[in-house]
Structures are given as C-alpha cells and as structure tokens.
PDB file of N, CA and C in Angstrom:
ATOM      1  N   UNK A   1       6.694  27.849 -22.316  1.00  0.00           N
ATOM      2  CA  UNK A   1       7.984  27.394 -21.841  1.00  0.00           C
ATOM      3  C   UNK A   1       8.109  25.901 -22.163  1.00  0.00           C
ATOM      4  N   UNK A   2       9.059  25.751 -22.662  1.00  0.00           N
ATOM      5  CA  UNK A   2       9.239  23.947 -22.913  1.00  0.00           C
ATOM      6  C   UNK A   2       9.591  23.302 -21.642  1.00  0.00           C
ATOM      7  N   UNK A   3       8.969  21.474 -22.096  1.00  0.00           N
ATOM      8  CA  UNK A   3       9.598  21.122 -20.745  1.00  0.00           C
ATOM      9  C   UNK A   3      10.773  20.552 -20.328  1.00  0.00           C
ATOM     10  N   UNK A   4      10.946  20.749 -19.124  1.00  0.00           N
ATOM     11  CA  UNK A   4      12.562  19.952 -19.030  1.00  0.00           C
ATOM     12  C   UNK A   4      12.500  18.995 -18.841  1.00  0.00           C
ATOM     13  N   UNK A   5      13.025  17.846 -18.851  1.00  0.00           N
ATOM     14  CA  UNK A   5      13.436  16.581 -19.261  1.00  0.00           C
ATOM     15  C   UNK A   5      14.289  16.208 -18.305  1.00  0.00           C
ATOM     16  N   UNK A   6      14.088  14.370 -17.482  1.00  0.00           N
ATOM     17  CA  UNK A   6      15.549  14.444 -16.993  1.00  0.00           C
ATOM     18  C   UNK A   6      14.977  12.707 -17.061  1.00  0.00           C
ATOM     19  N   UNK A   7      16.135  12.166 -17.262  1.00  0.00           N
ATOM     20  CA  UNK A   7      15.883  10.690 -17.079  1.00  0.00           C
ATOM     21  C   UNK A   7      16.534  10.203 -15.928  1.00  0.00           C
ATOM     22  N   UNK A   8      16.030   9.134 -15.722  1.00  0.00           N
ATOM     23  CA  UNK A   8      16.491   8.343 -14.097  1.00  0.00           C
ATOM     24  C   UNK A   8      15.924   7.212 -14.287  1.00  0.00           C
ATOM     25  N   UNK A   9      17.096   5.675 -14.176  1.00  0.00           N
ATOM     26  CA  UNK A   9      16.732   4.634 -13.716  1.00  0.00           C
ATOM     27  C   UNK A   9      15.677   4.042 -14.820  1.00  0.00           C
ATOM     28  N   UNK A  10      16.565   4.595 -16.197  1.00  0.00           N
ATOM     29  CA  UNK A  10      15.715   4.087 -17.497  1.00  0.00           C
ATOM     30  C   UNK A  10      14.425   5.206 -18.000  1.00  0.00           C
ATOM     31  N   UNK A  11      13.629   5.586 -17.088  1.00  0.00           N
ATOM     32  CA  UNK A  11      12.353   6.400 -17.201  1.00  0.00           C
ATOM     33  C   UNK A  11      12.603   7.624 -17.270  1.00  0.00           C
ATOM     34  N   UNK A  12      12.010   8.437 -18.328  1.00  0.00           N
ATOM     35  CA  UNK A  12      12.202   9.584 -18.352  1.00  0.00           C
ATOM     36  C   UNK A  12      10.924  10.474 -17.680  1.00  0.00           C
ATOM     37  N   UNK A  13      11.157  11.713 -17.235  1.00  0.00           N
ATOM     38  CA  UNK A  13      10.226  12.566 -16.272  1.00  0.00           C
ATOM     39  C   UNK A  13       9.823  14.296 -17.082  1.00  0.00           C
ATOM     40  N   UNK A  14       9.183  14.410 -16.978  1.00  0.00           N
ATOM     41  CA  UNK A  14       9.264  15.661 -17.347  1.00  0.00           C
ATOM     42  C   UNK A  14       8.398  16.735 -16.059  1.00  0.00           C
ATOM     43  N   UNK A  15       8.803  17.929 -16.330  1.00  0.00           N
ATOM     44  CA  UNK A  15       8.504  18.824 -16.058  1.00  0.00           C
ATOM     45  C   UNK A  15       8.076  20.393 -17.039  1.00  0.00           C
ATOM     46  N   UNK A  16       6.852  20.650 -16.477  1.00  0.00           N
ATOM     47  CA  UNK A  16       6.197  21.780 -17.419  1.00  0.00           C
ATOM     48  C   UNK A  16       5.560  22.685 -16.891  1.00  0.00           C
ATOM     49  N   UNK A  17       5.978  24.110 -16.979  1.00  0.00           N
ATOM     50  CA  UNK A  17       4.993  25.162 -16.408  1.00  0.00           C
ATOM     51  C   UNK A  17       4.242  25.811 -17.317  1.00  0.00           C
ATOM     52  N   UNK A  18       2.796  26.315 -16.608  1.00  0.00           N
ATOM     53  CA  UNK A  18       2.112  27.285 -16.964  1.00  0.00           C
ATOM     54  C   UNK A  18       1.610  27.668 -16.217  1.00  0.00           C
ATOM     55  N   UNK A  19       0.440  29.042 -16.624  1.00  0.00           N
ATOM     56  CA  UNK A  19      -0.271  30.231 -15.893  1.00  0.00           C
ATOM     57  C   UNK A  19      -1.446  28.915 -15.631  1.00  0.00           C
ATOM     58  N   UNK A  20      -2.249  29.206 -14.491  1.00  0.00           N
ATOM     59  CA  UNK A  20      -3.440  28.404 -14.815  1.00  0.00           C
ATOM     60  C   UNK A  20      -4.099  29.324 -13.935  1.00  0.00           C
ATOM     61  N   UNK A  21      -4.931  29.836 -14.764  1.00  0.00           N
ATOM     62  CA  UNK A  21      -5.796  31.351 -14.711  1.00  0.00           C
ATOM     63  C   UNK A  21      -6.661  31.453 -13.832  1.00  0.00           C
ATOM     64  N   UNK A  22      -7.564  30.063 -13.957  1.00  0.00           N
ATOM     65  CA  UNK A  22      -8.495  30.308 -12.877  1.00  0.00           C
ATOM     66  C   UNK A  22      -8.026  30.335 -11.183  1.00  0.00           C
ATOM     67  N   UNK A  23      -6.818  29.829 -11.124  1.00  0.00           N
ATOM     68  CA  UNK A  23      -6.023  29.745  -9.841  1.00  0.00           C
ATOM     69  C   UNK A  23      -5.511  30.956  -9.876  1.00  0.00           C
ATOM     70  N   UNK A  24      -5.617  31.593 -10.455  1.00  0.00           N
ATOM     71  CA  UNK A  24      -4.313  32.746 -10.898  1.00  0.00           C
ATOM     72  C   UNK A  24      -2.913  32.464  -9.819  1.00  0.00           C
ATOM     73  N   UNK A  25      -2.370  31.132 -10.154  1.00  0.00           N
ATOM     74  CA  UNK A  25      -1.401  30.662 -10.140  1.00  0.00           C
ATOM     75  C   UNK A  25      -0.533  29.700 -10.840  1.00  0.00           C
ATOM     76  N   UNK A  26       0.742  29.800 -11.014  1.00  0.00           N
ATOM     77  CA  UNK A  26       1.982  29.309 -11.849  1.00  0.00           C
ATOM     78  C   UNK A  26       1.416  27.998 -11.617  1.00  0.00           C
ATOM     79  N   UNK A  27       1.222  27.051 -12.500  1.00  0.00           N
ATOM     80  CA  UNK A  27       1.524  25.540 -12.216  1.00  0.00           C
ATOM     81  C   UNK A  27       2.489  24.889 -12.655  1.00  0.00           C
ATOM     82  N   UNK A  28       3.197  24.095 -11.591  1.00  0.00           N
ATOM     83  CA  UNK A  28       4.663  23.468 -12.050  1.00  0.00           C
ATOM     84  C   UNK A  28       4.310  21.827 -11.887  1.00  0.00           C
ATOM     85  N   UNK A  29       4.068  21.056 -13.427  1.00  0.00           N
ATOM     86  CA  UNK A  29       3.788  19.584 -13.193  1.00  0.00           C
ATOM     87  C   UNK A  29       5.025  19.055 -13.028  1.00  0.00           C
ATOM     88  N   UNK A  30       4.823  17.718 -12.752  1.00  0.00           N
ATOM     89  CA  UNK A  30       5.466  16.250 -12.827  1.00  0.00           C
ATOM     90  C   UNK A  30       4.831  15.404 -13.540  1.00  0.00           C
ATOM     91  N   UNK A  31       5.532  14.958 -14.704  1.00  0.00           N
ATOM     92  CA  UNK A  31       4.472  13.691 -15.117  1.00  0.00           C
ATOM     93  C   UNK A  31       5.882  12.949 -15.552  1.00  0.00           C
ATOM     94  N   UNK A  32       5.459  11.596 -16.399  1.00  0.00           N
ATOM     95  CA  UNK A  32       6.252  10.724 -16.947  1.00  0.00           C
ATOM     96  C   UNK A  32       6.074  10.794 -18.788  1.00  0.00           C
ATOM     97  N   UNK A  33       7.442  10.986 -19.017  1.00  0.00           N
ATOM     98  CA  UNK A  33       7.754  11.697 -20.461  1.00  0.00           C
ATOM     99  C   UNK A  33       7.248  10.177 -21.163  1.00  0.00           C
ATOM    100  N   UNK A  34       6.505  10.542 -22.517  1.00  0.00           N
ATOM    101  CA  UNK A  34       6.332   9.779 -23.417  1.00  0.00           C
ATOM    102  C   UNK A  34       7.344  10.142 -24.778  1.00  0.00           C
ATOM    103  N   UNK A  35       7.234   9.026 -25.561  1.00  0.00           N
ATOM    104  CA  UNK A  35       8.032   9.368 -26.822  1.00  0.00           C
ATOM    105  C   UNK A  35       7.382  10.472 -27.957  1.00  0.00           C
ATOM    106  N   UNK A  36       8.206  10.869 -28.681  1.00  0.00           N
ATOM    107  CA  UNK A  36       7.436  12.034 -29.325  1.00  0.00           C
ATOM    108  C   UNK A  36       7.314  10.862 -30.496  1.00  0.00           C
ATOM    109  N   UNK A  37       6.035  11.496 -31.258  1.00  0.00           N
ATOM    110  CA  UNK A  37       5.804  10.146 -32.276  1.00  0.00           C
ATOM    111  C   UNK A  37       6.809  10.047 -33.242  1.00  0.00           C
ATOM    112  N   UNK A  38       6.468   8.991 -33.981  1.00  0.00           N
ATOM    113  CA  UNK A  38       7.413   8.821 -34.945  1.00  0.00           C
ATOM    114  C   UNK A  38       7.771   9.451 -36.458  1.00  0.00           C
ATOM    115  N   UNK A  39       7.336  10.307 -36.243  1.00  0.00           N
ATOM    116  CA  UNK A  39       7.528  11.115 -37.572  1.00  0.00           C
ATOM    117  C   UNK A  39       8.348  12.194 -36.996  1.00  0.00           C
ATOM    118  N   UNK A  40       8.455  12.295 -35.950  1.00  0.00           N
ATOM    119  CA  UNK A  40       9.049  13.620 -35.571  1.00  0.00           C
ATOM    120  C   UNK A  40      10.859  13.391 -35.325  1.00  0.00           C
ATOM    121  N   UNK A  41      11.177  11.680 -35.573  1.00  0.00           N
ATOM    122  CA  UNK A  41      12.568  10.974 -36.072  1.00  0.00           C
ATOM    123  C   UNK A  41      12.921  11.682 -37.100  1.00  0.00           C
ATOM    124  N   UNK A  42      12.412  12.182 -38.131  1.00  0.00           N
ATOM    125  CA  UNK A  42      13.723  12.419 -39.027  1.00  0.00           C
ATOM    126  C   UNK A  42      13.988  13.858 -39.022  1.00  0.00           C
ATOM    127  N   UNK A  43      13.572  14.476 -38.060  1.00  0.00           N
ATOM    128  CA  UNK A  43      14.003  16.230 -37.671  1.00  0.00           C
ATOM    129  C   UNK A  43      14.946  15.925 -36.707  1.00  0.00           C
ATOM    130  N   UNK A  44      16.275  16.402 -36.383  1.00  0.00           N
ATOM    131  CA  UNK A  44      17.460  16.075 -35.881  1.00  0.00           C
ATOM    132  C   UNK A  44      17.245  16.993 -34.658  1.00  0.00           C
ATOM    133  N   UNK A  45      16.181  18.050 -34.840  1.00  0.00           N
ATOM    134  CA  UNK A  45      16.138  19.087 -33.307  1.00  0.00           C
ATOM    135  C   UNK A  45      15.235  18.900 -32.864  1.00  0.00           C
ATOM    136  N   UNK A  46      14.682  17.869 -33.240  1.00  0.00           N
ATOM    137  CA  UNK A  46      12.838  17.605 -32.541  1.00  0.00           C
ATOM    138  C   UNK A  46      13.008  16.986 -31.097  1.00  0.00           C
ATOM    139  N   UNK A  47      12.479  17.109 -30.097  1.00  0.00           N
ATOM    140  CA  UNK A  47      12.251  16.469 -29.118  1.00  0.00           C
ATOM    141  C   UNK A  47      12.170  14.999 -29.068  1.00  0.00           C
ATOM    142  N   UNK A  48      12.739  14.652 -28.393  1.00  0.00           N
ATOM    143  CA  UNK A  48      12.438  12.870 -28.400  1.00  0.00           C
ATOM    144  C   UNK A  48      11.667  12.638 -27.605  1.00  0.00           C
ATOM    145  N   UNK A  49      10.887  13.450 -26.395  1.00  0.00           N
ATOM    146  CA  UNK A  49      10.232  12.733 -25.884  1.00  0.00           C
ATOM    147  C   UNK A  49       9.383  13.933 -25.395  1.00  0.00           C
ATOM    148  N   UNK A  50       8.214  14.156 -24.553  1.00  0.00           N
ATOM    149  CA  UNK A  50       7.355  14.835 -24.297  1.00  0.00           C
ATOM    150  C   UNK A  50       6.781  15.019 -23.008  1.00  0.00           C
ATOM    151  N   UNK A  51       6.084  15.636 -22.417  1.00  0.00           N
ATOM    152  CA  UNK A  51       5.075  15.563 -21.218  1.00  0.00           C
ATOM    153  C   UNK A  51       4.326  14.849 -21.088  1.00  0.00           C
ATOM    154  N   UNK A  52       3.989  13.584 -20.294  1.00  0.00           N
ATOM    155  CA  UNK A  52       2.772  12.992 -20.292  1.00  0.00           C
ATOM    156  C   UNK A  52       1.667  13.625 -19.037  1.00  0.00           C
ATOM    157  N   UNK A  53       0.743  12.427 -19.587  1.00  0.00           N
ATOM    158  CA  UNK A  53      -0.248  13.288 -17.865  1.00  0.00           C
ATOM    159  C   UNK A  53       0.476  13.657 -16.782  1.00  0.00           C
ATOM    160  N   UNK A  54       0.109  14.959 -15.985  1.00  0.00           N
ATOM    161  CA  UNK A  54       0.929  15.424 -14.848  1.00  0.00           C
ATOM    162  C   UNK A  54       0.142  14.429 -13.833  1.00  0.00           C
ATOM    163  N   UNK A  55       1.056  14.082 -13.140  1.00  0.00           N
ATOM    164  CA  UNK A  55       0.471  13.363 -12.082  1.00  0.00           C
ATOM    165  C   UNK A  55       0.908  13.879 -10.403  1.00  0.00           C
ATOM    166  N   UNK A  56       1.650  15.160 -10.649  1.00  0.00           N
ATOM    167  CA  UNK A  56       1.705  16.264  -9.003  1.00  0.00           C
ATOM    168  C   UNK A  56       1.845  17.305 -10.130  1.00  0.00           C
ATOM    169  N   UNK A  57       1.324  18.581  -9.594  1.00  0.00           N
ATOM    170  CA  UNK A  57       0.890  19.825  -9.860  1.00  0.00           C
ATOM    171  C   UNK A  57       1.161  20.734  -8.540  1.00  0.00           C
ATOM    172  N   UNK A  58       2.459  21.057  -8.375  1.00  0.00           N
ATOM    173  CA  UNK A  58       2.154  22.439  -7.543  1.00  0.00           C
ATOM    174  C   UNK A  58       1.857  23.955  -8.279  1.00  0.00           C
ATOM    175  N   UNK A  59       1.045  24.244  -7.109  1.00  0.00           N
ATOM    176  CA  UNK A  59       0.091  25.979  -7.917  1.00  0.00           C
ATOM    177  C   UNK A  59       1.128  26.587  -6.833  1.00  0.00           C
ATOM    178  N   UNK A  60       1.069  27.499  -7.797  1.00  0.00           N
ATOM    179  CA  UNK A  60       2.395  28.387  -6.924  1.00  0.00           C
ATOM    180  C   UNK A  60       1.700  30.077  -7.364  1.00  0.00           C
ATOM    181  N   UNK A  61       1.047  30.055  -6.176  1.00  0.00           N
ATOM    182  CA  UNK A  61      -0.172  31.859  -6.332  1.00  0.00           C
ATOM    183  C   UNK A  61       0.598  33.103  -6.551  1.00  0.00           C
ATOM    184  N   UNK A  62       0.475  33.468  -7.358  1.00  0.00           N
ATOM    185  CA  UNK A  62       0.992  35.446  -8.024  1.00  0.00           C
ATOM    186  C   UNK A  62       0.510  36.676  -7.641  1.00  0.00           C
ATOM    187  N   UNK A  63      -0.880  35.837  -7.147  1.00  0.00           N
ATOM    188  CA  UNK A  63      -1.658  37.513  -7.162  1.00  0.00           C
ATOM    189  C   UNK A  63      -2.167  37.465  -5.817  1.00  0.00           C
ATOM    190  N   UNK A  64      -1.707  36.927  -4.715  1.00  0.00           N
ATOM    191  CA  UNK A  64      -2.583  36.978  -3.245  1.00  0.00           C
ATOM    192  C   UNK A  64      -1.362  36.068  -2.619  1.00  0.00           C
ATOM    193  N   UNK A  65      -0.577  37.152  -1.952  1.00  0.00           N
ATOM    194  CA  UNK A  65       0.305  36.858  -0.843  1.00  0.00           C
ATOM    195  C   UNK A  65       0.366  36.205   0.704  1.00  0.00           C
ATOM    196  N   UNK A  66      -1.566  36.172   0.658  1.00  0.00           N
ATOM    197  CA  UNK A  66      -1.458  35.420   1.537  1.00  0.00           C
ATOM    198  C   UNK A  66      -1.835  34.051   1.369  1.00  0.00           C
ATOM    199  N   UNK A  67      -1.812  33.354   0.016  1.00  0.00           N
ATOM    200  CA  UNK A  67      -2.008  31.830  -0.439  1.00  0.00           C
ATOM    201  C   UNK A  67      -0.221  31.306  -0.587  1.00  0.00           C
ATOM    202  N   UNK A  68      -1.002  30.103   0.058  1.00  0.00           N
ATOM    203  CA  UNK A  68       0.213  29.326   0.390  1.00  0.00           C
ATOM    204  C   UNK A  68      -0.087  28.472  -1.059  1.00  0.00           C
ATOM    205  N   UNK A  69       1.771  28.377  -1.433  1.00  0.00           N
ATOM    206  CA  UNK A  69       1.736  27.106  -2.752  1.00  0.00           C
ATOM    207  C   UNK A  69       1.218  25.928  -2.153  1.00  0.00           C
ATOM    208  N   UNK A  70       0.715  25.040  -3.216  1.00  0.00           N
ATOM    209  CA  UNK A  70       0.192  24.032  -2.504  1.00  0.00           C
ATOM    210  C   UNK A  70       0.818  22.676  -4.090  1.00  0.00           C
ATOM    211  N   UNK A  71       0.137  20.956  -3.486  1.00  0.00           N
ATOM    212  CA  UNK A  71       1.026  20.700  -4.310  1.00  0.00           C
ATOM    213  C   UNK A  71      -0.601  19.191  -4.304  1.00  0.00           C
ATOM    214  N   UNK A  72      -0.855  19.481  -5.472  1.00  0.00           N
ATOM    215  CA  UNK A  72      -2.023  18.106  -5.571  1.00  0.00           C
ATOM    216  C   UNK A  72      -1.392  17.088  -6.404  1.00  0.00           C
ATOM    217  N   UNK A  73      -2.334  15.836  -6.152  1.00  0.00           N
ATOM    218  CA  UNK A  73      -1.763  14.576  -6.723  1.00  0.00           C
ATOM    219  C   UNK A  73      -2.689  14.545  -7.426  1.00  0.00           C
ATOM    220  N   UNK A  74      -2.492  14.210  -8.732  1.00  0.00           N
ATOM    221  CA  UNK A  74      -4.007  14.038 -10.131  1.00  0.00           C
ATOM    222  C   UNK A  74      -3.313  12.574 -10.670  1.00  0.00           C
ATOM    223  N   UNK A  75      -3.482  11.309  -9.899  1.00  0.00           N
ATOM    224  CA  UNK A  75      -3.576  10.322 -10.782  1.00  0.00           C
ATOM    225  C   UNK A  75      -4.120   8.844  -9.511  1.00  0.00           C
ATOM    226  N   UNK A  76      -4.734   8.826 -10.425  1.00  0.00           N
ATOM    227  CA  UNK A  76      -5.595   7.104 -10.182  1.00  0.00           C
ATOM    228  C   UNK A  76      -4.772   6.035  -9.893  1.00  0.00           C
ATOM    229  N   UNK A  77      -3.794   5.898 -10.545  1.00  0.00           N
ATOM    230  CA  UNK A  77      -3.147   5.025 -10.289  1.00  0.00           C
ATOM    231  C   UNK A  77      -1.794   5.542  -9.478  1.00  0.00           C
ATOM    232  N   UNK A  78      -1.062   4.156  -8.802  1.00  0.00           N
ATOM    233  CA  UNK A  78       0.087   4.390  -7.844  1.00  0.00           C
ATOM    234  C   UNK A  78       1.162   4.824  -8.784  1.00  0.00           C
ATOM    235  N   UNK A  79       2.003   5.772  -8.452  1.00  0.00           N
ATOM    236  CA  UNK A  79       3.191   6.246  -9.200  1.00  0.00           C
ATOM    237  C   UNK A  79       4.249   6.153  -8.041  1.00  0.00           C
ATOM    238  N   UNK A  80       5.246   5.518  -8.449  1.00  0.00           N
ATOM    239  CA  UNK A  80       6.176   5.461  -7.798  1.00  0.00           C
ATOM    240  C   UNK A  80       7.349   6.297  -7.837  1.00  0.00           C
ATOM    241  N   UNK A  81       7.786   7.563  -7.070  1.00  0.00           N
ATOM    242  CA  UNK A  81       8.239   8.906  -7.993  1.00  0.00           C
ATOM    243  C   UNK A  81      10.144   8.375  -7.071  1.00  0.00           C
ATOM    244  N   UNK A  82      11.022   8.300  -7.689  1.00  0.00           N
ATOM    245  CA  UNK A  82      12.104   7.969  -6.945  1.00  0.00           C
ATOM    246  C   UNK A  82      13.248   9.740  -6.638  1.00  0.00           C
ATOM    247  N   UNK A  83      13.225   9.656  -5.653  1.00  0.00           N
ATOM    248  CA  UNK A  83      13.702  11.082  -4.584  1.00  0.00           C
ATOM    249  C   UNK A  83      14.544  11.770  -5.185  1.00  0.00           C
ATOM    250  N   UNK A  84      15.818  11.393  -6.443  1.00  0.00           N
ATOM    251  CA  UNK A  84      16.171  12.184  -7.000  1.00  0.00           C
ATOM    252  C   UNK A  84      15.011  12.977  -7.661  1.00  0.00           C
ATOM    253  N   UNK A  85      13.966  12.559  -8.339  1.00  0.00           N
ATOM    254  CA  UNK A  85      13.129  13.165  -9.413  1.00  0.00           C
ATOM    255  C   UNK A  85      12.163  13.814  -8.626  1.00  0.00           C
ATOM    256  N   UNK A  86      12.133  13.596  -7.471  1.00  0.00           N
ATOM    257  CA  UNK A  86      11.051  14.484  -6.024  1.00  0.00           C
ATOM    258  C   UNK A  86      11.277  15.514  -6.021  1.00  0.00           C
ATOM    259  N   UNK A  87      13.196  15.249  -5.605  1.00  0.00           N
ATOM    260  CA  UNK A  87      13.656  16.348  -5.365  1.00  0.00           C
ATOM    261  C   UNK A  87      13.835  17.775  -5.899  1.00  0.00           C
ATOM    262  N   UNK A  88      14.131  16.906  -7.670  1.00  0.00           N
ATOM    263  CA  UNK A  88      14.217  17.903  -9.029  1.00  0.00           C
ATOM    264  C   UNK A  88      13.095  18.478  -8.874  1.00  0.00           C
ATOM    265  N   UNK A  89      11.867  17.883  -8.870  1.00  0.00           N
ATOM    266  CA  UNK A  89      10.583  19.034  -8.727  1.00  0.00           C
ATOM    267  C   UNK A  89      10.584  20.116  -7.803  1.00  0.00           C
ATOM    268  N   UNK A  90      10.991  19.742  -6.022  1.00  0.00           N
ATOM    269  CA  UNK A  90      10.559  20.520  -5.608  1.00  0.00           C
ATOM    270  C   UNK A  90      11.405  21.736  -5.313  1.00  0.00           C
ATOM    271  N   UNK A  91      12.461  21.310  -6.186  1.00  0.00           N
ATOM    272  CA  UNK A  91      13.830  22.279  -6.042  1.00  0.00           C
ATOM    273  C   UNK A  91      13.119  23.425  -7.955  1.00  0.00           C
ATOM    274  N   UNK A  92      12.609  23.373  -8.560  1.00  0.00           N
ATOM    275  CA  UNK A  92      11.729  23.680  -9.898  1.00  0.00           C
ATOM    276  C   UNK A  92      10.417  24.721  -8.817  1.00  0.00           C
ATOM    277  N   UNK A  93       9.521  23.917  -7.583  1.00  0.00           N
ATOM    278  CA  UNK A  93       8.695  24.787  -7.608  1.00  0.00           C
ATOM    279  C   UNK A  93       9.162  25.439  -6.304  1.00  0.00           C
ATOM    280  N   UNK A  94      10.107  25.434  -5.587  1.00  0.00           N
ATOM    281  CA  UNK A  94      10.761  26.146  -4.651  1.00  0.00           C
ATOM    282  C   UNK A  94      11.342  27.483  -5.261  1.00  0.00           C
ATOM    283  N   UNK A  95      11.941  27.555  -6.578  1.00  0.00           N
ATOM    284  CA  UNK A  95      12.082  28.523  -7.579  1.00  0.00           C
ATOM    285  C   UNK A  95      10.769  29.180  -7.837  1.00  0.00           C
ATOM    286  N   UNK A  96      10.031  28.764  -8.396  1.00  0.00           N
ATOM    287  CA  UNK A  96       8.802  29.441  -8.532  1.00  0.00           C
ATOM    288  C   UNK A  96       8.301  30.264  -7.632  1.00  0.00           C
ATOM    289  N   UNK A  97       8.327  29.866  -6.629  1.00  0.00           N
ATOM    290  CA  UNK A  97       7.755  30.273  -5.403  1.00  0.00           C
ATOM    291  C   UNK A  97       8.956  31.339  -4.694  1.00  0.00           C
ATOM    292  N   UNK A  98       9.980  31.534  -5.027  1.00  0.00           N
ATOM    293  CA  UNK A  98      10.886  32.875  -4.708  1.00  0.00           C
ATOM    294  C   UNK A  98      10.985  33.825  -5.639  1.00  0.00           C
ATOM    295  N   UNK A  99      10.510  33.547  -6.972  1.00  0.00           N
ATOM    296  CA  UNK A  99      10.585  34.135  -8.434  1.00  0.00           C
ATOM    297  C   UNK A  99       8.950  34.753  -7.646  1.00  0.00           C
ATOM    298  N   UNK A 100       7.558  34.527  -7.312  1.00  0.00           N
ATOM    299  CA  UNK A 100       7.079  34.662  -6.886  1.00  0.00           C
ATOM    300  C   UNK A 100       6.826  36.034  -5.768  1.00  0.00           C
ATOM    301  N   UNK A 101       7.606  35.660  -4.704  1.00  0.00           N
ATOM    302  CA  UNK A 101       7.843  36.553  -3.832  1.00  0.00           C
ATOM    303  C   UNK A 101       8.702  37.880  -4.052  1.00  0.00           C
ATOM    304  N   UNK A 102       9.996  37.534  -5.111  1.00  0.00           N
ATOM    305  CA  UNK A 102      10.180  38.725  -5.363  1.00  0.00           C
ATOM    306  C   UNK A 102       9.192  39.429  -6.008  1.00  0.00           C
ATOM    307  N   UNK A 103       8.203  39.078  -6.801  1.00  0.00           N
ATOM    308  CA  UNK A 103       7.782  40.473  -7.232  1.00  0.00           C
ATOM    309  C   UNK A 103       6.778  40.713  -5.934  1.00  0.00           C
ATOM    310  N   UNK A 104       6.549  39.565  -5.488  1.00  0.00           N
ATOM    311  CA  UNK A 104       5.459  40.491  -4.380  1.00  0.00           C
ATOM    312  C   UNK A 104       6.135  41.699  -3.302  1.00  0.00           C
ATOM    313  N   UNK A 105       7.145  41.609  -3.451  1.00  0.00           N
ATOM    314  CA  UNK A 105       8.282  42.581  -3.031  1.00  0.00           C
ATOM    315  C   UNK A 105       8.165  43.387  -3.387  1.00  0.00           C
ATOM    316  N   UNK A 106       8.595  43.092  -4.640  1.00  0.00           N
ATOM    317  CA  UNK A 106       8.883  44.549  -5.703  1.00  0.00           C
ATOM    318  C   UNK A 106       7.801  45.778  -5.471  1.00  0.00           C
ATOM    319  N   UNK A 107       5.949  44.849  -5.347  1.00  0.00           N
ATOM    320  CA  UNK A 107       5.198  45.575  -5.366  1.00  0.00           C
ATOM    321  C   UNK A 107       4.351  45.932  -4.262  1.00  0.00           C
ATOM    322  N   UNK A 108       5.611  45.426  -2.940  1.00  0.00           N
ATOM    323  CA  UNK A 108       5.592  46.440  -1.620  1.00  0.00           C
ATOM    324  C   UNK A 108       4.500  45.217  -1.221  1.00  0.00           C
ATOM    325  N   UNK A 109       4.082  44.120  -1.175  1.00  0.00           N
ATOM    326  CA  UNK A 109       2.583  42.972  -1.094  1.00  0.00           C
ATOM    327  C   UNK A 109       3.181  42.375  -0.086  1.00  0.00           C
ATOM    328  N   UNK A 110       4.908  42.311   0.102  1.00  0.00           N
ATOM    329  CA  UNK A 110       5.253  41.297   0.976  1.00  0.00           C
ATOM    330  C   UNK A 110       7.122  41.151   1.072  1.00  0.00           C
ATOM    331  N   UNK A 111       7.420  41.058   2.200  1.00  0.00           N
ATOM    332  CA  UNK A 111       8.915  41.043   1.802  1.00  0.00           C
ATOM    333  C   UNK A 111       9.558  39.220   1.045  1.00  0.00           C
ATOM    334  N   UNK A 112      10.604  39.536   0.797  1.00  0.00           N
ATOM    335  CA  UNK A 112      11.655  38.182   0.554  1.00  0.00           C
ATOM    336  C   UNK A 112      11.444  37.618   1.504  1.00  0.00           C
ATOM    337  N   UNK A 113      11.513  36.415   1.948  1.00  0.00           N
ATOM    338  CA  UNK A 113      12.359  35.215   3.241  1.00  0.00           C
ATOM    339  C   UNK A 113      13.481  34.827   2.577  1.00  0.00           C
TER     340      UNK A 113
END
C-alpha cells in the first residue's frame, strides 16, 4: 500500500501500513516524509517525497480478539507531532481497527462496537 502524505506547517508527514507478522498485526506508522531523491525529478508521476523513520507505530491485532491495539513510540529523539497530524493518524488507525473487527465478526470471534 503506498503512503499517504499530508503536509502541515511547511513539514510533510507520512503515513504507511503493513502486515508485521511476527505481531500478526496491521502496523499503521507516523514518520516525517523525506524528499524522494533526485533523479526521481524528471518522472512527472514519481513521488516527491517518501516515508521516513516511523517514529509512532500502532499494531492493530487480526488474529486474537482479545489484544488490544496498542501504539509505541520508536524514536530517540523529541518529535514534536502538531494535533492536526495526531489526529490524521489516529483517525488512519481507528480505521484499521474497525476494518479489523469487522472481520472478527464476520468470523463469529467477536461482534462490531
């Protein structure tokens, strides 16, 4: 899945999911978008900018209904995340996490809320 992109206040943010297996749960990052290099200027559909290190990671669990999503911080240094771009995340893994539950539905594991 590519990531989405949103800029704010000059800085751009990204967001990126994947499976992360050994959790056998969805991970939905946050990091701060870098530029895509410079060769990738003269393709007119190329990305301009990219995922950098995730620095919050919520795991959002698929296969065990009774794990709660959870949401870790992976960076050393202070990041200063401003509440529109909080929000965009947790409104991204709040999705996950009902995309989630329906199938645990589907497969009788657990109802909707």
């Amino acid at each position: 899945m590519p990531a989405e992109l949103r800029e704010h206040a000059g800085r751009c943010y990204a967001i990126q999911f994947h499976y992360a297996l050994p959790d056998d749960a969805w991970a939905v990052e946050l990091s701060e978008a870098v530029p895509a290099p410079a060769a990738w200027a003269e393709n007119p559909r190329a990305e301009r900018h990219l995922p950098g290190a995730a620095f919050l990671v919520a795991f959002v669990p698929d296969e065990d209904p009774d794990l709660e999503p959870t949401v870790h911080i992976h960076s050393h240094d202070e990041h200063v995340i401003p509440y529109e771009i909080m929000r965009w995340f947790m409104e991204r893994v709040a999705e996950q996490v009902q995309r989630c539950r329906i199938v645990f539905a589907q497969d009788g594991r657990e109802t909707v809320e």
